[in-house]
Protein backbone atom coordinates (compact mmCIF):
# COMPACT_ATOMS: atom_id res chain seq x y z
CA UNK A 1 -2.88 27.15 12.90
CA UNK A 2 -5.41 28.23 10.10
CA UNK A 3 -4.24 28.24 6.80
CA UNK A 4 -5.09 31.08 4.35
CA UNK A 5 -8.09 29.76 2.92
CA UNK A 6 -9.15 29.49 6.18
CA UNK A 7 -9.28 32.90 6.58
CA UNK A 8 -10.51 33.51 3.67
CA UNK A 9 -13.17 32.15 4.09
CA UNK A 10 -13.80 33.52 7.61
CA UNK A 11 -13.71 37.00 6.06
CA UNK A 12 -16.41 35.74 3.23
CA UNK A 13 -18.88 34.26 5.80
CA UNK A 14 -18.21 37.54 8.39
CA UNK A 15 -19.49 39.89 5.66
CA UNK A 16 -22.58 37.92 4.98
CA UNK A 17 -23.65 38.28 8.65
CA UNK A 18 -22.98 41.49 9.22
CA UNK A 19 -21.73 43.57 6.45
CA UNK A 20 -24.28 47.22 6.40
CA UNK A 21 -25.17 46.31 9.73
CA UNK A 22 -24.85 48.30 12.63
CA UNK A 23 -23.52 45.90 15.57
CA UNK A 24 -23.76 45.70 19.24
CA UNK A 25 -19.64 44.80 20.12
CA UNK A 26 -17.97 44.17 23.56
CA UNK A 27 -15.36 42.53 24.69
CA UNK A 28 -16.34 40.04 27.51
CA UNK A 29 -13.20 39.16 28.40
CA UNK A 30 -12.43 42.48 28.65
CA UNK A 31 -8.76 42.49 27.21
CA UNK A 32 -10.55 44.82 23.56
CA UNK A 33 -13.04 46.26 26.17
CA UNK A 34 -11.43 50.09 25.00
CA UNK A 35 -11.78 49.23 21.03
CA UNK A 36 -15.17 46.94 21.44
CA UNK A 37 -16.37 50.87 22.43
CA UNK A 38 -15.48 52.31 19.65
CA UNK A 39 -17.24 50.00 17.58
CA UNK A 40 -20.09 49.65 18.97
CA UNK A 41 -23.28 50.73 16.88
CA UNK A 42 -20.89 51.07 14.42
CA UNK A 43 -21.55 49.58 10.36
CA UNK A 44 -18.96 46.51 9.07
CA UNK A 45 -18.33 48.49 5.88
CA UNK A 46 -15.68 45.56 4.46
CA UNK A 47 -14.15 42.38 5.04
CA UNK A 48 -10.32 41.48 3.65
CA UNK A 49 -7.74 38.49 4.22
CA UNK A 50 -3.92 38.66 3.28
CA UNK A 51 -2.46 35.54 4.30
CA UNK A 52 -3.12 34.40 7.67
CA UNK A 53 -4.52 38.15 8.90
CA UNK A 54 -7.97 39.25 8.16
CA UNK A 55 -9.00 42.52 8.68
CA UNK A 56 -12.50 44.23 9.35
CA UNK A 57 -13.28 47.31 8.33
CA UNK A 58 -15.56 49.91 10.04
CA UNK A 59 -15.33 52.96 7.93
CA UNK A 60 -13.69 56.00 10.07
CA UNK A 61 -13.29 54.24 13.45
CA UNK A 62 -10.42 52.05 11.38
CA UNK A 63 -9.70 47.87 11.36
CA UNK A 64 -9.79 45.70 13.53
CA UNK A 65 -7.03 43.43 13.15
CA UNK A 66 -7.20 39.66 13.99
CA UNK A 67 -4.55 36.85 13.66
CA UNK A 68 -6.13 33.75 14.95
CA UNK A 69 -2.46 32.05 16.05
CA UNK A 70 -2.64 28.27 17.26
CA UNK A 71 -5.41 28.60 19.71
CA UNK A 72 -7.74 31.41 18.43
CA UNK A 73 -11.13 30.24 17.05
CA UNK A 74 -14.04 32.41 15.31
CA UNK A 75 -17.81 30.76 16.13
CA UNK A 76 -21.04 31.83 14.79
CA UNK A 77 -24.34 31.78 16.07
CA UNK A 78 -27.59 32.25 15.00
CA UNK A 79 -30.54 34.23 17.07
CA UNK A 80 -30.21 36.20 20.32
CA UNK A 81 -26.66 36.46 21.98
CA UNK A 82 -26.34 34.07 24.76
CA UNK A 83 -24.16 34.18 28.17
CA UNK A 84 -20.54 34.18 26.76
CA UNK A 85 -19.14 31.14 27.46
CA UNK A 86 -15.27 30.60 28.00
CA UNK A 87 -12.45 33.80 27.30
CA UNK A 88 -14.76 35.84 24.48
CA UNK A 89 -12.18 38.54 23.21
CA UNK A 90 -14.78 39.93 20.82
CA UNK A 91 -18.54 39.42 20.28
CA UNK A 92 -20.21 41.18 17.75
CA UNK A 93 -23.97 40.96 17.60
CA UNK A 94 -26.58 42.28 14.82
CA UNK A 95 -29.35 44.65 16.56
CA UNK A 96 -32.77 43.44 17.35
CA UNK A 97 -34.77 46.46 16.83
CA UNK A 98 -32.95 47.02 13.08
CA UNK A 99 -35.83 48.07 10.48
CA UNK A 100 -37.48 44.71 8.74
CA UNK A 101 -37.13 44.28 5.09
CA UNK A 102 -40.46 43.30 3.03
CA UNK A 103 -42.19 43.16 6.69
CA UNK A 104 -39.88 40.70 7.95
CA UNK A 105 -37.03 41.25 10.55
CA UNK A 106 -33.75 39.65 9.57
CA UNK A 107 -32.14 36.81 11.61
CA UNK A 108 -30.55 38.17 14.60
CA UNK A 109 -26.18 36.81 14.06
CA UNK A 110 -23.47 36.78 16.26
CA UNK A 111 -19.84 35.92 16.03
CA UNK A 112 -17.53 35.27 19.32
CA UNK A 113 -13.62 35.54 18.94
CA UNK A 114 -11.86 33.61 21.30
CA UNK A 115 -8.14 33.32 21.73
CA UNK A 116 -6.59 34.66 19.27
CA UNK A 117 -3.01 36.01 19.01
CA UNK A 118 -3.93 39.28 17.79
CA UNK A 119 -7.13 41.64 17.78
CA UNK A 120 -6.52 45.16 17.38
CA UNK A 121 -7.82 48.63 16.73
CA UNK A 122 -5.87 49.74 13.68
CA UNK A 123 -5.67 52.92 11.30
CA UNK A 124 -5.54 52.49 7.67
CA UNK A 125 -1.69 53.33 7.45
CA UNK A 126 -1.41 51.07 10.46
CA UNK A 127 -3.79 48.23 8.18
CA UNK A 128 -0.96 48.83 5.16
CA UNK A 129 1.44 48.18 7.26
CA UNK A 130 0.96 44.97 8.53
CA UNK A 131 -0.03 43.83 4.73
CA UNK A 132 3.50 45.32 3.87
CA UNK A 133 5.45 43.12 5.64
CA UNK A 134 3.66 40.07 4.05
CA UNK A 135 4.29 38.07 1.00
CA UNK A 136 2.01 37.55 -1.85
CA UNK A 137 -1.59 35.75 -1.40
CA UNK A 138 -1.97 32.97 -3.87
CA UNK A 139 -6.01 33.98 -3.02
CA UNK A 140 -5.59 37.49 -3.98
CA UNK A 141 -6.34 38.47 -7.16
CA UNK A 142 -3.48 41.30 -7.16
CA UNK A 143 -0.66 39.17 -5.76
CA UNK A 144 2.44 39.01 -7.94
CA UNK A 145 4.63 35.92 -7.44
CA UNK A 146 7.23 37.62 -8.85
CA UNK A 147 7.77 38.74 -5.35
CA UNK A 148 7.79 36.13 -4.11
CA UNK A 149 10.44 34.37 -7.25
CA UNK A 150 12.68 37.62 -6.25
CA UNK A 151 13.14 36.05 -2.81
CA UNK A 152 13.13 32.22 -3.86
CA UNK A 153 15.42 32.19 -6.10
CA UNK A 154 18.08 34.05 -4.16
CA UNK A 155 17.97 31.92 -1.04
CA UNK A 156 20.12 29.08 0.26
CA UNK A 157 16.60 28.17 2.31
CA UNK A 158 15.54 25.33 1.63
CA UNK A 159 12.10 25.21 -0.09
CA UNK A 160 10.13 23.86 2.22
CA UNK A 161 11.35 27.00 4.95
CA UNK A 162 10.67 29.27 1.74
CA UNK A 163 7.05 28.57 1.60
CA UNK A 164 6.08 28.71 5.31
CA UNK A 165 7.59 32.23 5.83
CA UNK A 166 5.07 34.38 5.57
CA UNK A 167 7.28 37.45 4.13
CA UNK A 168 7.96 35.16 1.32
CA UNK A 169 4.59 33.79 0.35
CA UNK A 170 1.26 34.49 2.50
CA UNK A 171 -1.33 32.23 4.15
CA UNK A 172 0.36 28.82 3.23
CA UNK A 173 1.00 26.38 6.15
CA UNK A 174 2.04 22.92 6.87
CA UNK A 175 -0.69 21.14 4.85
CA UNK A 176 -0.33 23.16 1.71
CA UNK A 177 3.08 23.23 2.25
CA UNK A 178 3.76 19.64 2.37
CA UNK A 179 1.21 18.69 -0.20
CA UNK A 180 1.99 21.45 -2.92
CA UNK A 181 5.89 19.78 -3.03
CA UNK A 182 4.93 16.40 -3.17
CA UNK A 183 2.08 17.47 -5.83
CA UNK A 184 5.48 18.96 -8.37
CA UNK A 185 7.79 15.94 -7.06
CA UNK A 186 9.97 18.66 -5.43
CA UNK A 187 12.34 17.14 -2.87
CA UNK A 188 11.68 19.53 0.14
CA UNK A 189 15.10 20.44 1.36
CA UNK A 190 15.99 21.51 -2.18
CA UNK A 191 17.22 25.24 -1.63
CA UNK A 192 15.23 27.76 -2.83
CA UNK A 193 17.57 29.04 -5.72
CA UNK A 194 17.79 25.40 -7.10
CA UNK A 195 14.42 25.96 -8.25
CA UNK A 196 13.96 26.98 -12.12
CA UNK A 197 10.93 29.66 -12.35
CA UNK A 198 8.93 27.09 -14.45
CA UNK A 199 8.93 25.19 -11.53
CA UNK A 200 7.94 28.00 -9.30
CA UNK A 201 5.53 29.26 -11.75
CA UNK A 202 3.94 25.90 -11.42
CA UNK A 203 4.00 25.83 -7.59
CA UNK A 204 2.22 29.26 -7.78
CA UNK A 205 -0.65 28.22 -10.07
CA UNK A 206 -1.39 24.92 -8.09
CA UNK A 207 -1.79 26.78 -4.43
CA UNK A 208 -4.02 29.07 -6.26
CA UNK A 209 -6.45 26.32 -7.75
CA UNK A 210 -5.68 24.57 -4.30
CA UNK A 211 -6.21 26.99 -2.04
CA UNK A 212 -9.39 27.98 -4.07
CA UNK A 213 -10.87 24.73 -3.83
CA UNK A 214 -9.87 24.92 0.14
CA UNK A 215 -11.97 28.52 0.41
CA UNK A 216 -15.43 26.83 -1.76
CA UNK A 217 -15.17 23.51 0.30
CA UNK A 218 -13.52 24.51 3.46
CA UNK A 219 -11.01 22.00 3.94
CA UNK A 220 -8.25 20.81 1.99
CA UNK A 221 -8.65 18.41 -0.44
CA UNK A 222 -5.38 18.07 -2.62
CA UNK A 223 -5.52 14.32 -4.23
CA UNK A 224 -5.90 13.47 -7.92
CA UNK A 225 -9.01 12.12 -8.94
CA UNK A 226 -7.20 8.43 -9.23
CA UNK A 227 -5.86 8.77 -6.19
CA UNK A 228 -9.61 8.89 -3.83
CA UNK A 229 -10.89 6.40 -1.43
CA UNK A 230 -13.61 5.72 -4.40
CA UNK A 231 -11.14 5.53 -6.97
CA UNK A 232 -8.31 3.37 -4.96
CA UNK A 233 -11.16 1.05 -3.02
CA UNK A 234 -9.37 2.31 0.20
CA UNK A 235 -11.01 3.75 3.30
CA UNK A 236 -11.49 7.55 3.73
CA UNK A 237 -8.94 9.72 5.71
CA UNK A 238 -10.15 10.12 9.31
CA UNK A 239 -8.43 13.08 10.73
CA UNK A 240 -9.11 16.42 12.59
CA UNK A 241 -7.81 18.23 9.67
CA UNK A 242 -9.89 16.66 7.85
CA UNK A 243 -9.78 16.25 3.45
CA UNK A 244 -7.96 14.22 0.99
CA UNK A 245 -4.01 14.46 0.93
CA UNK A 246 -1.26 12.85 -0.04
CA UNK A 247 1.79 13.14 2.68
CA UNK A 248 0.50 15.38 5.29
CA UNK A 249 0.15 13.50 8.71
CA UNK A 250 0.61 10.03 6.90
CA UNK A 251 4.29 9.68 8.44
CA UNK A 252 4.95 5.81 7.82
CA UNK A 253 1.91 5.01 5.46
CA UNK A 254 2.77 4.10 1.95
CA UNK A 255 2.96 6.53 -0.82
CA UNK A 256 -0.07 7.01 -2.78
CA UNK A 257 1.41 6.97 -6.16
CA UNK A 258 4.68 5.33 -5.35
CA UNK A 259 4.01 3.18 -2.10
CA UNK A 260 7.05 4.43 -0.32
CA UNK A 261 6.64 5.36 3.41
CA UNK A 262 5.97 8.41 3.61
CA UNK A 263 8.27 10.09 5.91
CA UNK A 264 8.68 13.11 8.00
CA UNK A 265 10.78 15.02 10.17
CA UNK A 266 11.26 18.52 11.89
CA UNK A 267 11.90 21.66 9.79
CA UNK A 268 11.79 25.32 11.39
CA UNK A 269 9.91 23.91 14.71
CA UNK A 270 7.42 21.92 12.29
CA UNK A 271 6.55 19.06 11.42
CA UNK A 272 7.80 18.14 7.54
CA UNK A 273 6.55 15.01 5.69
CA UNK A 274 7.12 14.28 2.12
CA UNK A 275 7.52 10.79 -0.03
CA UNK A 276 11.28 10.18 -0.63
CA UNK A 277 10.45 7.56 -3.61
CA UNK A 278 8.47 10.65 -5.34
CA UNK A 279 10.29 14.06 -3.92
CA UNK A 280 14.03 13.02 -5.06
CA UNK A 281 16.89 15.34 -4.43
């Protein structure tokens, strides 16, 4: 599933396409074919992310509310539409006959939403809703994590559960997850009100400046500088996730740092990996 920054990042690159444009939108698939009317010829006004939800705005006809789940994908393309290809929930196109800057038309965009667990027609209220029920965005500038301490530190959860529930803290996943812990030394299964708020505070600052980095690059790179291929003479990752990390998907490789195996196990229906030399109890 798509971690925050991935959506973050998604919303960035939606509103340079089409942001003050009005667009052509359908639903080929048919399953948004009521709301793909509504927008149609209609202006993007504004693009937003909380978490793992992003949200595109279209003034008085309301949001449109996407959650990409495990399977959902977001692809752009460049020129005129083609034949949709595959289950296309949502296109949305730029217009053709739109008036040409300087002389010049503008390069025709499209984007085609495909399989995602959510896409919806919401209201504002509806919109505030949904970001209601979520925990704080380490990518949003207005985010308290005291929210997110009030929950923490209260909890016989372990940590590791803490940070992937999305009421708790928003848009962080299984890589930043993993990698944030091992980054503070934090033994995973530590409970959640075992942790002091300097350490929290701590957590909190580094998924900002991670997650940050994840948005600008788009893919997560979470190793110190001594610890790259370049720096260690070792070879580069190769994986689908792609980046730099320390324990994620490296179940039985040694440690980095510490040249433990790394080692993982199941937590919450997901996989959990962490470096018992580094992340003692």
């Amino acid at each position: 599933m798509p971690e925050g920054h991935t959506i973050h990042r998604l919303a960035r690159d939606v509103a340079d396409r089409f942001a003050g444009h009005p667009l052509d939108a359908s639903s080929p698939q048919g399953k948004f074919a009521d709301g793909a009317a509504l927008l149609d010829g209609t202006a993007l006004t504004v693009t937003e992310a909380h978490g793992k939800h992003l949200f595109l705005g279209f003034g008085p006809v309301g949001w449109v509310h996407i959650h990409l789940g495990l399977y959902g994908t977001f692809r752009f393309g460049e020129g005129p539409p083609p034949e949709p290809v595959g289950q296309v929930r949502l296109r949305l196109a730029t217009r053709p006959d739109e008036p040409a800057v300087a002389g010049v038309p503008g390069p025709l965009h499209y984007a085609d939403l495909r399989g995602p667990t959510r896409c919806e027609l919401l209201t504002g209220p509806e919109k505030q809703a949904v970001s209601d029920r979520l925990g704080p965005d380490p990518l949003r500038p207005a985010s308290d994590p005291r929210a997110a301490w009030e929950r923490i530190s209260r909890s016989r959860t372990s940590i590791a559960a803490l940070l992937m529930d999305q009421k708790v803290v928003a848009g962080v996943g299984n890589v930043y997850r993993a990698e944030v812990l091992f980054r503070h030394g934090i033994d995973p299964y530590r409970a959640g009100r075992d942790l002091t708020r300097e350490e929290w505070d701590a957590l909190w600052a580094d998924l900002v400046a991670l997650m940050r980095d994840g948005v600008r690059k788009n893919r997560i790179d979470t190793v110190g500088d001594e610890h790259t291929p370049e720096a260690m003479g070792r070879p580069p990752r190769v994986d689908d996730h792609g980046g730099e990390v320390y324990v994620y998907r490296r179940a039985g490789q040694p440690c980095l740092v510490c040249g433990s195996p790394v080692a993982t196990a199941e937590l919450a229906a997901r996989n959990l990996f962490w470096c018992p030399g580094c992340q003692r109890g």
